[in-house]
C-alpha atoms as a PDB file:
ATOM      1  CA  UNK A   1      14.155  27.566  10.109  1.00  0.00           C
ATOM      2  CA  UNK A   2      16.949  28.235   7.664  1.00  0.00           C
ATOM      3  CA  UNK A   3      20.653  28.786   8.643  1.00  0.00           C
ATOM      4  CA  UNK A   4      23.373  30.350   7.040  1.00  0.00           C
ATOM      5  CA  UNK A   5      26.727  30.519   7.992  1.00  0.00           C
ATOM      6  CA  UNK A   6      30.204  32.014   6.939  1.00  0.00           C
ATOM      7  CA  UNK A   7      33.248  30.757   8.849  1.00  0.00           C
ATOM      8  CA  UNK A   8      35.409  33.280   7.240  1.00  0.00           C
ATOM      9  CA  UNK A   9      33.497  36.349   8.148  1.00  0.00           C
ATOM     10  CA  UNK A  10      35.188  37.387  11.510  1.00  0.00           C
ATOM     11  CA  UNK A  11      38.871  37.639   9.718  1.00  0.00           C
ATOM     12  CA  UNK A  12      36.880  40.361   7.662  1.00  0.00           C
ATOM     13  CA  UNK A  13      37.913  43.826   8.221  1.00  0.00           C
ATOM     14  CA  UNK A  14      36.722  47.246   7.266  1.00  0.00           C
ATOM     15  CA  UNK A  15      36.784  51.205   8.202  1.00  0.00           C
ATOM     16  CA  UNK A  16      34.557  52.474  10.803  1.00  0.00           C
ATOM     17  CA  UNK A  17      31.913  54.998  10.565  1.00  0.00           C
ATOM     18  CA  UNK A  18      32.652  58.931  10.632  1.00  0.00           C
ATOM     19  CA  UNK A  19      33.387  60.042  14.173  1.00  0.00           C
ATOM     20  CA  UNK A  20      31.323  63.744  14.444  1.00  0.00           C
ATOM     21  CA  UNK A  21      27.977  60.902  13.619  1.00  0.00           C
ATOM     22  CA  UNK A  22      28.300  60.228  17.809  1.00  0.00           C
ATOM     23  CA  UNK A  23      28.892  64.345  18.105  1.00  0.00           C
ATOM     24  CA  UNK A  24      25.853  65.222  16.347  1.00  0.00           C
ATOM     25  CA  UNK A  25      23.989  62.685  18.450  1.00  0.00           C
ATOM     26  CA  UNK A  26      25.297  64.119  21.579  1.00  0.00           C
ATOM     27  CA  UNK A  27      24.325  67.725  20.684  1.00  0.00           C
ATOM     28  CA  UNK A  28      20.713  66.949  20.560  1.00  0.00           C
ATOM     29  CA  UNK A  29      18.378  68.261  23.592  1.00  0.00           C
ATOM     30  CA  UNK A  30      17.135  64.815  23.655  1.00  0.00           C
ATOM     31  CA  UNK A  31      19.835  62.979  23.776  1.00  0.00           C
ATOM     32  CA  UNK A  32      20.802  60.068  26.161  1.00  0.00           C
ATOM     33  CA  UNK A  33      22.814  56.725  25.614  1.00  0.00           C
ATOM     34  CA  UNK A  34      20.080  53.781  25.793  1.00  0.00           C
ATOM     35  CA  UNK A  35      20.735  50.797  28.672  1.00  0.00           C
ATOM     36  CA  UNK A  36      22.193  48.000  27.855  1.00  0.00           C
ATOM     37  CA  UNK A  37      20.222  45.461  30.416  1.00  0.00           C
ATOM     38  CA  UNK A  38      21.399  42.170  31.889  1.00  0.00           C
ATOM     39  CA  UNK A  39      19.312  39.398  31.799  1.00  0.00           C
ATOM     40  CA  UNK A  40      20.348  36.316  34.373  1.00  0.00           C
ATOM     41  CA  UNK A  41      17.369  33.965  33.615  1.00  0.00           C
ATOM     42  CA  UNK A  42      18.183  34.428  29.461  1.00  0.00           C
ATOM     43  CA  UNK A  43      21.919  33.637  30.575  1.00  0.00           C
ATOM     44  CA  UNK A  44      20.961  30.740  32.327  1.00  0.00           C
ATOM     45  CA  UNK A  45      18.117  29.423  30.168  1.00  0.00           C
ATOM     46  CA  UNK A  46      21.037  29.657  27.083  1.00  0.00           C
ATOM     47  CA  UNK A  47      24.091  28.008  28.921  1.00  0.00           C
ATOM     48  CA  UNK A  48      26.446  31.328  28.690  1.00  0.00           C
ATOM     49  CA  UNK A  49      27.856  34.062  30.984  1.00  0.00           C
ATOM     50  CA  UNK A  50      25.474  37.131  30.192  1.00  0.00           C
ATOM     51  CA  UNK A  51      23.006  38.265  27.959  1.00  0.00           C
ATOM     52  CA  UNK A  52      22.942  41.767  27.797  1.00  0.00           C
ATOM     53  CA  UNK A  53      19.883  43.551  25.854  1.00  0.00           C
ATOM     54  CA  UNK A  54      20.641  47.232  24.141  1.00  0.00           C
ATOM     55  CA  UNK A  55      17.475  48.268  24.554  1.00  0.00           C
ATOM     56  CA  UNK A  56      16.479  51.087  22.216  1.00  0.00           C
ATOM     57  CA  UNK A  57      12.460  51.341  23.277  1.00  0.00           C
ATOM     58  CA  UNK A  58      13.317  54.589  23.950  1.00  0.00           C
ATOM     59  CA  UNK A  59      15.444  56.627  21.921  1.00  0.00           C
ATOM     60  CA  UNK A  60      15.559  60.436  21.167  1.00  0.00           C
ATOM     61  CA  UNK A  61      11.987  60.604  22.350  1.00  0.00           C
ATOM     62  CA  UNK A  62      10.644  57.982  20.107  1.00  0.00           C
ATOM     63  CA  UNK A  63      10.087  53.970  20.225  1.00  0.00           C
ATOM     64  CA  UNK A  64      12.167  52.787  18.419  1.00  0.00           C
ATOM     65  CA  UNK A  65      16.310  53.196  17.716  1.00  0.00           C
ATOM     66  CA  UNK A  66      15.221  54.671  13.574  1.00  0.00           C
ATOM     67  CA  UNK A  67      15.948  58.828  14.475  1.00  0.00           C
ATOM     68  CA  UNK A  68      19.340  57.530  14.667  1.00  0.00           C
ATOM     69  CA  UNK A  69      19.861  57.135  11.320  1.00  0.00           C
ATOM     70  CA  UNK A  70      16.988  59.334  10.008  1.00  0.00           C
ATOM     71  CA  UNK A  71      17.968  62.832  11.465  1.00  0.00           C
ATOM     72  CA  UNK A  72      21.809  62.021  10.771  1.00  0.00           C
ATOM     73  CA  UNK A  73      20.803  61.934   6.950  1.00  0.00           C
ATOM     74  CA  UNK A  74      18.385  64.863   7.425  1.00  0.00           C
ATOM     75  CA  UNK A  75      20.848  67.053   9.040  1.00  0.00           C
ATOM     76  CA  UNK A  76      23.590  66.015   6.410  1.00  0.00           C
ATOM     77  CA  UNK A  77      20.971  65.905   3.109  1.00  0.00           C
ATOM     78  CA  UNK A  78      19.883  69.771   4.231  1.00  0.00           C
ATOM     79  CA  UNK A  79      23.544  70.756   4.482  1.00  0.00           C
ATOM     80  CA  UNK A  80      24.211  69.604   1.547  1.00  0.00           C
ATOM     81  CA  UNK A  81      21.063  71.103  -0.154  1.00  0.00           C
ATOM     82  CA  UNK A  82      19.690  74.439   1.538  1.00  0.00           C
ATOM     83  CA  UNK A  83      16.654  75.374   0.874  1.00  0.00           C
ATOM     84  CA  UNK A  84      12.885  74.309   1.596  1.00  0.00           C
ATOM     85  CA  UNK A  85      12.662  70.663   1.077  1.00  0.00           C
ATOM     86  CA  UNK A  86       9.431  68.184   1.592  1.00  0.00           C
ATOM     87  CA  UNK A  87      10.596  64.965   3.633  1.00  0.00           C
ATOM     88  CA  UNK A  88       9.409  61.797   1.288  1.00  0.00           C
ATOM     89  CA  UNK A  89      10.074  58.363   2.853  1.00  0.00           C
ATOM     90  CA  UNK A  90       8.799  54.798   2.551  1.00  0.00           C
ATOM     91  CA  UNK A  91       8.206  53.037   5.752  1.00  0.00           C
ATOM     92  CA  UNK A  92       6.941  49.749   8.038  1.00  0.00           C
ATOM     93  CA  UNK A  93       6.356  52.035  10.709  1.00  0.00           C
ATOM     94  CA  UNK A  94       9.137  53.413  12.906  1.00  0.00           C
ATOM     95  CA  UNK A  95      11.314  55.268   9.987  1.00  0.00           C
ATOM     96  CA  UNK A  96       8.728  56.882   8.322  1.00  0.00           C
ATOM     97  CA  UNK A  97       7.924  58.459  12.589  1.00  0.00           C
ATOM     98  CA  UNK A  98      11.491  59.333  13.059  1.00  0.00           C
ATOM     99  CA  UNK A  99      11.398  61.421   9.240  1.00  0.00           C
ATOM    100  CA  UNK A 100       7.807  62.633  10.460  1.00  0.00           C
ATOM    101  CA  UNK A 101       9.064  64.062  13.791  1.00  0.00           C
ATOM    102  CA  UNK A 102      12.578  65.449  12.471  1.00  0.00           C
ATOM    103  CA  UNK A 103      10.739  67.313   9.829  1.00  0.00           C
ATOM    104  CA  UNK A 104       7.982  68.809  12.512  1.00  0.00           C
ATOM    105  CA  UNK A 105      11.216  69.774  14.548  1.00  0.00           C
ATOM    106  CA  UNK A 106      12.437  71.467  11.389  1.00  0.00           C
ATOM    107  CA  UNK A 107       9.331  73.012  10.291  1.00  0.00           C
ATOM    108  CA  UNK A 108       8.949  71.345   7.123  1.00  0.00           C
ATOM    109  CA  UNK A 109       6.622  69.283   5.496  1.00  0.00           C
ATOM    110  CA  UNK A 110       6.711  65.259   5.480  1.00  0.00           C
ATOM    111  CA  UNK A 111       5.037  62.518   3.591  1.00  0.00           C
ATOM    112  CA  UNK A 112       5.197  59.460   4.515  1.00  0.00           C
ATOM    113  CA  UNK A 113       4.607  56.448   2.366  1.00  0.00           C
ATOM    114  CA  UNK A 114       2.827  52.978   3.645  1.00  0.00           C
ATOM    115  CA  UNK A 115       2.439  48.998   2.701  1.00  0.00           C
ATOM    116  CA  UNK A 116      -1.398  48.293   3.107  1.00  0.00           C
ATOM    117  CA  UNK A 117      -0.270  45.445   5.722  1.00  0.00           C
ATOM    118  CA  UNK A 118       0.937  48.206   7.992  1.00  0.00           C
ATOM    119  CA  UNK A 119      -1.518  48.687  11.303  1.00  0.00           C
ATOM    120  CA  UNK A 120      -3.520  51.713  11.805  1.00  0.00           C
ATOM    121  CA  UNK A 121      -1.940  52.292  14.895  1.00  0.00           C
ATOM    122  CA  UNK A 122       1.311  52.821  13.179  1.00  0.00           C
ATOM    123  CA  UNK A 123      -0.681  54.687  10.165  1.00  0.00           C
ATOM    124  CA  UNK A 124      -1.776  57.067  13.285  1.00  0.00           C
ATOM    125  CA  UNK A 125       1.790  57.574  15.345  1.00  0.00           C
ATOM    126  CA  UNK A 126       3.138  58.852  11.885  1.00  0.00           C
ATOM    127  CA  UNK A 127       0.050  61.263  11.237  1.00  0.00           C
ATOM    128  CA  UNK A 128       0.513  62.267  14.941  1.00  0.00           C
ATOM    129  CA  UNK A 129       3.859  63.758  13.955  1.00  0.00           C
ATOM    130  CA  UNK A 130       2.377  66.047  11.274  1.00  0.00           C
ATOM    131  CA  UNK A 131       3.039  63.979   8.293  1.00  0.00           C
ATOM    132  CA  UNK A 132       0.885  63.190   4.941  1.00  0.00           C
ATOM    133  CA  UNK A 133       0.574  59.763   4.962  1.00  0.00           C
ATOM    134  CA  UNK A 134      -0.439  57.762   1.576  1.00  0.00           C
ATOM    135  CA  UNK A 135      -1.078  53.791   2.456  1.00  0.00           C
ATOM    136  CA  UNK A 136       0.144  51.923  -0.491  1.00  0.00           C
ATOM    137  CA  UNK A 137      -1.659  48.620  -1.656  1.00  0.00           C
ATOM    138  CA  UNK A 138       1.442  45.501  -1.376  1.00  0.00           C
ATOM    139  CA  UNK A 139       4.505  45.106   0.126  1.00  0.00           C
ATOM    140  CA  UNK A 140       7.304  47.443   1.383  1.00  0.00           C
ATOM    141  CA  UNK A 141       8.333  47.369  -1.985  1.00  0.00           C
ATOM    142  CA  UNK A 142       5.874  48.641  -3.397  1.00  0.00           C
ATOM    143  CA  UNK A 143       6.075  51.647  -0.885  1.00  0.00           C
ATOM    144  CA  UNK A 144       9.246  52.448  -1.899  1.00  0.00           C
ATOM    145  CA  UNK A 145       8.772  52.706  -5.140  1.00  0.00           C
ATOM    146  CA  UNK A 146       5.794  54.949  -5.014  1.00  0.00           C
ATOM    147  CA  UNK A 147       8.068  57.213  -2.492  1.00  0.00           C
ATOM    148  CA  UNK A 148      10.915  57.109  -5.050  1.00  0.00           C
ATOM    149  CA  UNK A 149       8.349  58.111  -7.736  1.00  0.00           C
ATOM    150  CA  UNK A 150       7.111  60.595  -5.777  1.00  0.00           C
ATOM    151  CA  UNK A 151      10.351  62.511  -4.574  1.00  0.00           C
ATOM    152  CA  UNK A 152      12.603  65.068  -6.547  1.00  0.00           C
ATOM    153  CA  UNK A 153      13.257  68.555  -6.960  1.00  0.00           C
ATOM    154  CA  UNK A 154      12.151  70.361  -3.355  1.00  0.00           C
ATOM    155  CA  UNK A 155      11.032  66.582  -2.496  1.00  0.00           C
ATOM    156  CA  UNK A 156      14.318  65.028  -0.308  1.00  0.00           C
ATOM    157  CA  UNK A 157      13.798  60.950  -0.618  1.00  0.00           C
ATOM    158  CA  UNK A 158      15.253  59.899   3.173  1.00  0.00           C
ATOM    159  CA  UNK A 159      15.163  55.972   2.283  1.00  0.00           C
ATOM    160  CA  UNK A 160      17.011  53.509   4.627  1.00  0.00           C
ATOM    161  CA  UNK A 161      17.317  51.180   1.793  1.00  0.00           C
ATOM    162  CA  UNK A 162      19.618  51.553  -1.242  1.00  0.00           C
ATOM    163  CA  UNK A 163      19.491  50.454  -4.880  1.00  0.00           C
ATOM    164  CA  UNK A 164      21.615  51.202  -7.854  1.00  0.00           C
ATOM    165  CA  UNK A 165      21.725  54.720  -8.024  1.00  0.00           C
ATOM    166  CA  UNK A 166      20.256  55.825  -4.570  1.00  0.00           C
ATOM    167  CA  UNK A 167      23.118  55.466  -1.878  1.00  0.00           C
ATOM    168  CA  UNK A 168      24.174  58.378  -0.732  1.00  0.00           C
ATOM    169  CA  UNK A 169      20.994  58.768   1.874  1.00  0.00           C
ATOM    170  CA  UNK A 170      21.189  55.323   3.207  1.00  0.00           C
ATOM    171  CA  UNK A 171      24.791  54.903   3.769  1.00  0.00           C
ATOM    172  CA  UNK A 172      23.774  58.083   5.884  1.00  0.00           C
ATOM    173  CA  UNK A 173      21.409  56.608   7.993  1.00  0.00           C
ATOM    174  CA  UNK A 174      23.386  53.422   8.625  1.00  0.00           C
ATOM    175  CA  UNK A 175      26.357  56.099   9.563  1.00  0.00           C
ATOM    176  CA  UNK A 176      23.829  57.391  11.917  1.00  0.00           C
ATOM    177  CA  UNK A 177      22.877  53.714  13.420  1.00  0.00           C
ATOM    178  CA  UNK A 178      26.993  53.239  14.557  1.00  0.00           C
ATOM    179  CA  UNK A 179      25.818  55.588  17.765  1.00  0.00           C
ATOM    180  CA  UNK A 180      23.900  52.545  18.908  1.00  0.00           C
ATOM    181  CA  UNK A 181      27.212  50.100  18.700  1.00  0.00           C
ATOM    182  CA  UNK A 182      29.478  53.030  20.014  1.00  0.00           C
ATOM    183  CA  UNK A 183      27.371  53.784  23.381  1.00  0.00           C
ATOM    184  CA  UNK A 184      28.145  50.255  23.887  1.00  0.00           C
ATOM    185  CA  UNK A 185      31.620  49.688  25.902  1.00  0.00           C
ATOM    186  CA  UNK A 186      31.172  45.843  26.656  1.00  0.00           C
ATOM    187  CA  UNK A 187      33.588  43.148  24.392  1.00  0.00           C
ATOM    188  CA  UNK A 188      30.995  40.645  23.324  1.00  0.00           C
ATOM    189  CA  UNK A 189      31.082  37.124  22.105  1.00  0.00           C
ATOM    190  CA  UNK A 190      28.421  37.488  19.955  1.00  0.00           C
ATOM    191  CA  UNK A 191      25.910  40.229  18.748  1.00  0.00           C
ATOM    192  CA  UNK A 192      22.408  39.674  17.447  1.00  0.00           C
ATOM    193  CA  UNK A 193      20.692  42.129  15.226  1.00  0.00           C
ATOM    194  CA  UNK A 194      17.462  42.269  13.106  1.00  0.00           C
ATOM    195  CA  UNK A 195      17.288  42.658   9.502  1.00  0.00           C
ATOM    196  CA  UNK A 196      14.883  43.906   7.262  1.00  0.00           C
ATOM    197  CA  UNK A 197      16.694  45.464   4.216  1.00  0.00           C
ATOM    198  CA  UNK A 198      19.897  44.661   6.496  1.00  0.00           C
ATOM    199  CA  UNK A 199      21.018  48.398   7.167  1.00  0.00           C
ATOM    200  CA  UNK A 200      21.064  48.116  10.999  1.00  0.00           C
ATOM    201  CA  UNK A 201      22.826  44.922  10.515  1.00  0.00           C
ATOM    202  CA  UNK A 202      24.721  46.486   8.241  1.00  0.00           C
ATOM    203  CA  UNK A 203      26.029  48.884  10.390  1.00  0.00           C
ATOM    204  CA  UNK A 204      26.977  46.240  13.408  1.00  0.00           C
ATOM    205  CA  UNK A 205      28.678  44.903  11.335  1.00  0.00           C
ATOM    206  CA  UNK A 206      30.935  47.713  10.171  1.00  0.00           C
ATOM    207  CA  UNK A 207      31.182  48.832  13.366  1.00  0.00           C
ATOM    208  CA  UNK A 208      32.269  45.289  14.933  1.00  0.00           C
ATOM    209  CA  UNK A 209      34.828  44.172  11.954  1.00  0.00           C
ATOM    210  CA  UNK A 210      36.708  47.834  12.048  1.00  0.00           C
ATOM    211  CA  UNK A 211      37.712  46.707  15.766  1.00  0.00           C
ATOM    212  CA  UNK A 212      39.641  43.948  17.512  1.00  0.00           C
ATOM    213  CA  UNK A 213      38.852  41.534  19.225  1.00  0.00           C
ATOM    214  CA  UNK A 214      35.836  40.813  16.416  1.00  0.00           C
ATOM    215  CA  UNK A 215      33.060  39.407  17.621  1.00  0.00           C
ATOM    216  CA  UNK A 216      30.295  36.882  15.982  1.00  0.00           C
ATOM    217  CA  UNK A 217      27.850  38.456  14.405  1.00  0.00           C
ATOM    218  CA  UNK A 218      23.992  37.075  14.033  1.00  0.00           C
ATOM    219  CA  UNK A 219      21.441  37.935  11.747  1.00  0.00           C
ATOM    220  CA  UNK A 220      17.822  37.307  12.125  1.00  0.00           C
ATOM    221  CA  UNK A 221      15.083  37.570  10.187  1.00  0.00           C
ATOM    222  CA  UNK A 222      11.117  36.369   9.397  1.00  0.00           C
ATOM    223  CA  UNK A 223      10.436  33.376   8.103  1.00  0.00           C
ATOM    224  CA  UNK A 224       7.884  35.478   5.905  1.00  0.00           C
ATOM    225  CA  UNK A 225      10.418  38.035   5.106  1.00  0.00           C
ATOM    226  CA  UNK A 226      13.391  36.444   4.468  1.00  0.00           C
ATOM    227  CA  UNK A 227      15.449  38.396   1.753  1.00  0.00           C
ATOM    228  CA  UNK A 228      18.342  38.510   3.537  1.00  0.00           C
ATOM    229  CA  UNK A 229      18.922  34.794   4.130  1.00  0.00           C
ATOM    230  CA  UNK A 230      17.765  33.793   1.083  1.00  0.00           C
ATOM    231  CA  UNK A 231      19.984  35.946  -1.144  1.00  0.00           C
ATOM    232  CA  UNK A 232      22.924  34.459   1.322  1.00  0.00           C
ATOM    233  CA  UNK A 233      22.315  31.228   0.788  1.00  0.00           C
ATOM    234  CA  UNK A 234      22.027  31.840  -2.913  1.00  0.00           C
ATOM    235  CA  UNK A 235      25.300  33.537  -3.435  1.00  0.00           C
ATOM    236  CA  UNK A 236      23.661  36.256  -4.800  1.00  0.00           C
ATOM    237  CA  UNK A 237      21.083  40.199  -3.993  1.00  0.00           C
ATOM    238  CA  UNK A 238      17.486  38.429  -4.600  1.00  0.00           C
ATOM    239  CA  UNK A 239      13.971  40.138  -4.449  1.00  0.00           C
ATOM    240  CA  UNK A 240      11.391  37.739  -2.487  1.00  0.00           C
ATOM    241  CA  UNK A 241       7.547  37.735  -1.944  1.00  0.00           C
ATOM    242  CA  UNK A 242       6.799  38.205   1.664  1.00  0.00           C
ATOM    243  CA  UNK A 243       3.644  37.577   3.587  1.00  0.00           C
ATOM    244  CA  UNK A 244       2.495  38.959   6.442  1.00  0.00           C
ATOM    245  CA  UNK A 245       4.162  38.802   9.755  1.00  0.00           C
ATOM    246  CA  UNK A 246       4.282  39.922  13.059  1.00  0.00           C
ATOM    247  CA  UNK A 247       7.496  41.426  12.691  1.00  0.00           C
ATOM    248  CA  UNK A 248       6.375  43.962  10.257  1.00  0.00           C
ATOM    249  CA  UNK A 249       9.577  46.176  10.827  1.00  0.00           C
ATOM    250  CA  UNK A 250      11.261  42.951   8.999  1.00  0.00           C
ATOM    251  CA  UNK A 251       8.452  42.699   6.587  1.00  0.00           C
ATOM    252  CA  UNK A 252      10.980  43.682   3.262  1.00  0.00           C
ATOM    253  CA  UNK A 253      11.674  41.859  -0.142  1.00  0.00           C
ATOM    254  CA  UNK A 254      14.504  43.137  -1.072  1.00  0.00           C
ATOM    255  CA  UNK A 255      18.052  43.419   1.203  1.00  0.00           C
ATOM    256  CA  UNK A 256      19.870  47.129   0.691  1.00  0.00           C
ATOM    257  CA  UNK A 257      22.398  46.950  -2.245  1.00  0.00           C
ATOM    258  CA  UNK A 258      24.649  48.846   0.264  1.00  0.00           C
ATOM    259  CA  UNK A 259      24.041  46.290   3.253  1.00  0.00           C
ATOM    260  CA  UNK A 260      24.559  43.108   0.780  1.00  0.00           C
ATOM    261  CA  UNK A 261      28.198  43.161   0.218  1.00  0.00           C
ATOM    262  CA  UNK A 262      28.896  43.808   3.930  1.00  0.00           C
ATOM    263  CA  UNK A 263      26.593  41.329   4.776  1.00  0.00           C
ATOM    264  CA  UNK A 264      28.184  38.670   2.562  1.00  0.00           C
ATOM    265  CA  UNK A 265      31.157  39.047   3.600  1.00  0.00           C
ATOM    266  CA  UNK A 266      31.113  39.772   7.311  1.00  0.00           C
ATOM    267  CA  UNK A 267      28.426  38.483   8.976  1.00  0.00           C
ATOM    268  CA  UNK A 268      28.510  34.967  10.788  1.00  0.00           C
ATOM    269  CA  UNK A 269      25.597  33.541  10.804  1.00  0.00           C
ATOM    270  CA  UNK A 270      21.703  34.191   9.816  1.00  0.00           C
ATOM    271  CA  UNK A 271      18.517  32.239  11.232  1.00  0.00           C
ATOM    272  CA  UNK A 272      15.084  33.010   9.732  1.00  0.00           C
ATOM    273  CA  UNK A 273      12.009  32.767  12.869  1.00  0.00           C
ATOM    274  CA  UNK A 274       8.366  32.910  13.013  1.00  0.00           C
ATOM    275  CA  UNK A 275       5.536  34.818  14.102  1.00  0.00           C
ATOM    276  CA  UNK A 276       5.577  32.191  17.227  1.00  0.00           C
ATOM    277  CA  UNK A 277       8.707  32.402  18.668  1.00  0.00           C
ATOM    278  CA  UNK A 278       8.780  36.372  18.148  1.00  0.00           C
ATOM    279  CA  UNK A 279       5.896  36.480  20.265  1.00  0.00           C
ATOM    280  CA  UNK A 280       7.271  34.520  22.862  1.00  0.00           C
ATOM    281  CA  UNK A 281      10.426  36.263  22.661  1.00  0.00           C
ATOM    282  CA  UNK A 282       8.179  39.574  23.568  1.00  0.00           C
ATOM    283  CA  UNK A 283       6.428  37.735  26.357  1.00  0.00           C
ATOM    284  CA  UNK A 284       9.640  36.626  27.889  1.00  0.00           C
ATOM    285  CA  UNK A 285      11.648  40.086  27.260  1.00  0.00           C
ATOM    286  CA  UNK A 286       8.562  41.931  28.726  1.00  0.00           C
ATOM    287  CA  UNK A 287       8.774  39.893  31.944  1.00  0.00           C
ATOM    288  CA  UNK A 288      12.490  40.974  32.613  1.00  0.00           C
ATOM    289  CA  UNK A 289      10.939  44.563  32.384  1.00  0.00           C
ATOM    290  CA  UNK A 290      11.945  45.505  28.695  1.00  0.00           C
ATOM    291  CA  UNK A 291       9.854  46.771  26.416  1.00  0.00           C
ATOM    292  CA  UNK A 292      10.165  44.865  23.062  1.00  0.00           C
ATOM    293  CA  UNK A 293       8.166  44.622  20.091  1.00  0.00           C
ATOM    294  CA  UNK A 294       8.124  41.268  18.000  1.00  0.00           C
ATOM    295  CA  UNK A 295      10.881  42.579  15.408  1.00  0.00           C
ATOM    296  CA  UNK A 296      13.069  43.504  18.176  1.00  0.00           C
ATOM    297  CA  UNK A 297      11.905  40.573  20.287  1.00  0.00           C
ATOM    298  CA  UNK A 298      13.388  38.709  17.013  1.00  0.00           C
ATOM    299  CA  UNK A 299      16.599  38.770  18.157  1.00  0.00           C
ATOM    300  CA  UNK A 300      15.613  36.809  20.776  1.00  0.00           C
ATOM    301  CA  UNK A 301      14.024  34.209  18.773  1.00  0.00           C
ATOM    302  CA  UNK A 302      16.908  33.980  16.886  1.00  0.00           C
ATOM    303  CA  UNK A 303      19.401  33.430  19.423  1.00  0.00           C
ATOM    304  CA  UNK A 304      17.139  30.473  21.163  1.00  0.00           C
ATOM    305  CA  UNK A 305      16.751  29.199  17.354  1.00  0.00           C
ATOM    306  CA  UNK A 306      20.556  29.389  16.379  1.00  0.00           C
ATOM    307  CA  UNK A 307      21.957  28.458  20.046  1.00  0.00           C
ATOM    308  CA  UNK A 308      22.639  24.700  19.313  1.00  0.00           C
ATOM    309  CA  UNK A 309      24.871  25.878  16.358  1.00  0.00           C
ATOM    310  CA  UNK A 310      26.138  28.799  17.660  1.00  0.00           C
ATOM    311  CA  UNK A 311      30.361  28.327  19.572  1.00  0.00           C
ATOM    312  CA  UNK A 312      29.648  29.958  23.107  1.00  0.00           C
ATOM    313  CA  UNK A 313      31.249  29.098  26.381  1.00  0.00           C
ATOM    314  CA  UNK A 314      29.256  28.775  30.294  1.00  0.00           C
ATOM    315  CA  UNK A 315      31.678  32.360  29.961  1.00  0.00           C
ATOM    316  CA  UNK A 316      30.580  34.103  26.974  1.00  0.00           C
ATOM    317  CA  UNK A 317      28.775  37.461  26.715  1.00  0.00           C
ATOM    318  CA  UNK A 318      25.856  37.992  24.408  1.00  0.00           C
ATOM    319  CA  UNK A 319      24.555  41.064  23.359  1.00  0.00           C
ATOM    320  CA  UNK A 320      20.888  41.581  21.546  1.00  0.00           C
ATOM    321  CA  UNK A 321      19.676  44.438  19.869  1.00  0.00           C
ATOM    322  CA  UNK A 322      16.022  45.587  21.067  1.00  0.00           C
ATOM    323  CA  UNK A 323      15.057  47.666  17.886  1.00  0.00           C
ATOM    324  CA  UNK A 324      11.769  48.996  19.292  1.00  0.00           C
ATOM    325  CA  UNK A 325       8.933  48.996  22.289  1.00  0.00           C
ATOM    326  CA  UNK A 326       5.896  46.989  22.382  1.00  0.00           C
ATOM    327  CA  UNK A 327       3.246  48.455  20.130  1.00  0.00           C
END
């Protein structure tokens, strides 16, 4: 396990995403605000008041909390550019559905780029939607480069990871995540989000530090996949190998050049897990009746890893973020 933490980080403040993001949300068909589910026996097991799981396993129709962030940027990349477009994205699975489905919805065309590790079950879902999708030998990466490669002119790149001189989209999507943090009207202790490139973290995080009382904030990530925690503990944005994991929503090399500053400066703590205690975190969130894959079982994991470390009272109230059903 590694462990990062940043005592300064809850003095940090910033500004809040746009409010018509929540608007938008509302004014789809499909729209409803996702539970947020008590758990005693998690409480109990982990010595604090509640645990409380936002459980996005079912969002706008789809597994997973991505069409959030995807359809905000779709709606405000097409606005911004009329005209027929192709949908390009890179994806571990659930993004690259959400861009699939909102381009169906739209009527235009999507493809879809994949890492090799990615499972043919998830390969299928996004094909489901209508999409061309291209499987990608190596990592994430790797994916994203060939969809950045591959996008231009009448091809719209909607990436939820940023670099130097691609920002615009993904600041977008992690606009479009805040709907998540703003359906939820409980004051936390403590809030525990997944990873990846960071963007959904990235985005509790702005959402939590433009408000008072600030709560801790917890990162999690694989032990495989750890780009996040490692470029913490560094000081500085690093690219990593990663192997496979279990958590292949996580599975990225690279954190967000957009999420890293925000990151570094205003997140608590961050706890890498493996493929084990995801599992079990699955296991155990499946027998309190919520559907949870292993990279939003991660939070989980995390929380059970980082709990000896982690400030919280027989009183305090701890929220997790369930990113996505069980496959």
């Amino acid at each position: 396990m590694d462990w990062y933490e940043n005592p300064p980080a809850r003095e940090w403040r910033t500004t809040p995403a746009p409010v018509e993001v929540l608007a938008f949300h509302q004014s789809l068909p499909a729209y409803r605000p996702t539970p947020l589910t008590a758990v005693p026996s998690l409480a109990r097991e982990l010595g604090v008041g509640q645990v409380l799981v936002k459980d996005e396993s079912q969002r706008l129709g789809l597994p997973a909390f991505k069409a959030l962030g995807a359809w905000w940027a779709i709606h405000r990349a097409l606005r911004e550019r009329p005209g027929p477009a192709e949908l390009v994205t890179a994806t571990d699975g659930n993004h690259g559905r959400a861009v699939a489905r909102r381009a169906a919805m739209l009527g235009l065309p999507a493809h879809v780029f994949v890492p090799d590790m990615v499972s043919s079950a998830a390969i299928d879902a996004i094909r489901n939607e209508g999409a061309t999708v291209s499987v990608v030998p190596g990592s994430y990466d790797d994916a994203v480069a060939e969809a950045a490669a591959y996008a231009g002119d009448e091809r719209l790149l909607i990436q939820d990871s940023a670099w130097p001189g691609y920002d615009v989209v993904p600041q977008l999507i992690v606009d479009g995540y805040s709907t998540l943090f703003r359906e939820i009207s409980v004051e936390p202790d403590l809030v525990v989000v997944p990873m990846g490139v960071g963007s959904v973290a990235q985005a509790a995080v702005t959402h939590y530090r433009s408000e008072a009382p600030a709560p801790m904030m917890l990162g999690v990530e694989p032990t495989a996949a750890s780009c996040v925690t490692t470029s913490l503990l560094a000081g500085e944005l690093l690219s990593i190998p990663t192997t496979k994991t279990v958590m292949a929503g996580l599975n990225c090399g690279t954190p967000s050049t957009l999420a890293w500053p925000v990151l570094q400066a205003g997140l608590d703590h961050a706890v890498t897990v493996d493929d084990a205690a995801a599992l079990q975190a699955s296991t155990d969130l499946a027998a309190a009746g919520i559907s949870s894959g292993p990279s939003g079982a991660a939070t989980l994991a995390g929380l059970r890893a980082a709990r000896p470390r982690l400030d919280l009272s027989p009183d305090s109230t701890v929220i997790l973020i369930n990113t996505e059903a069980a496959p």
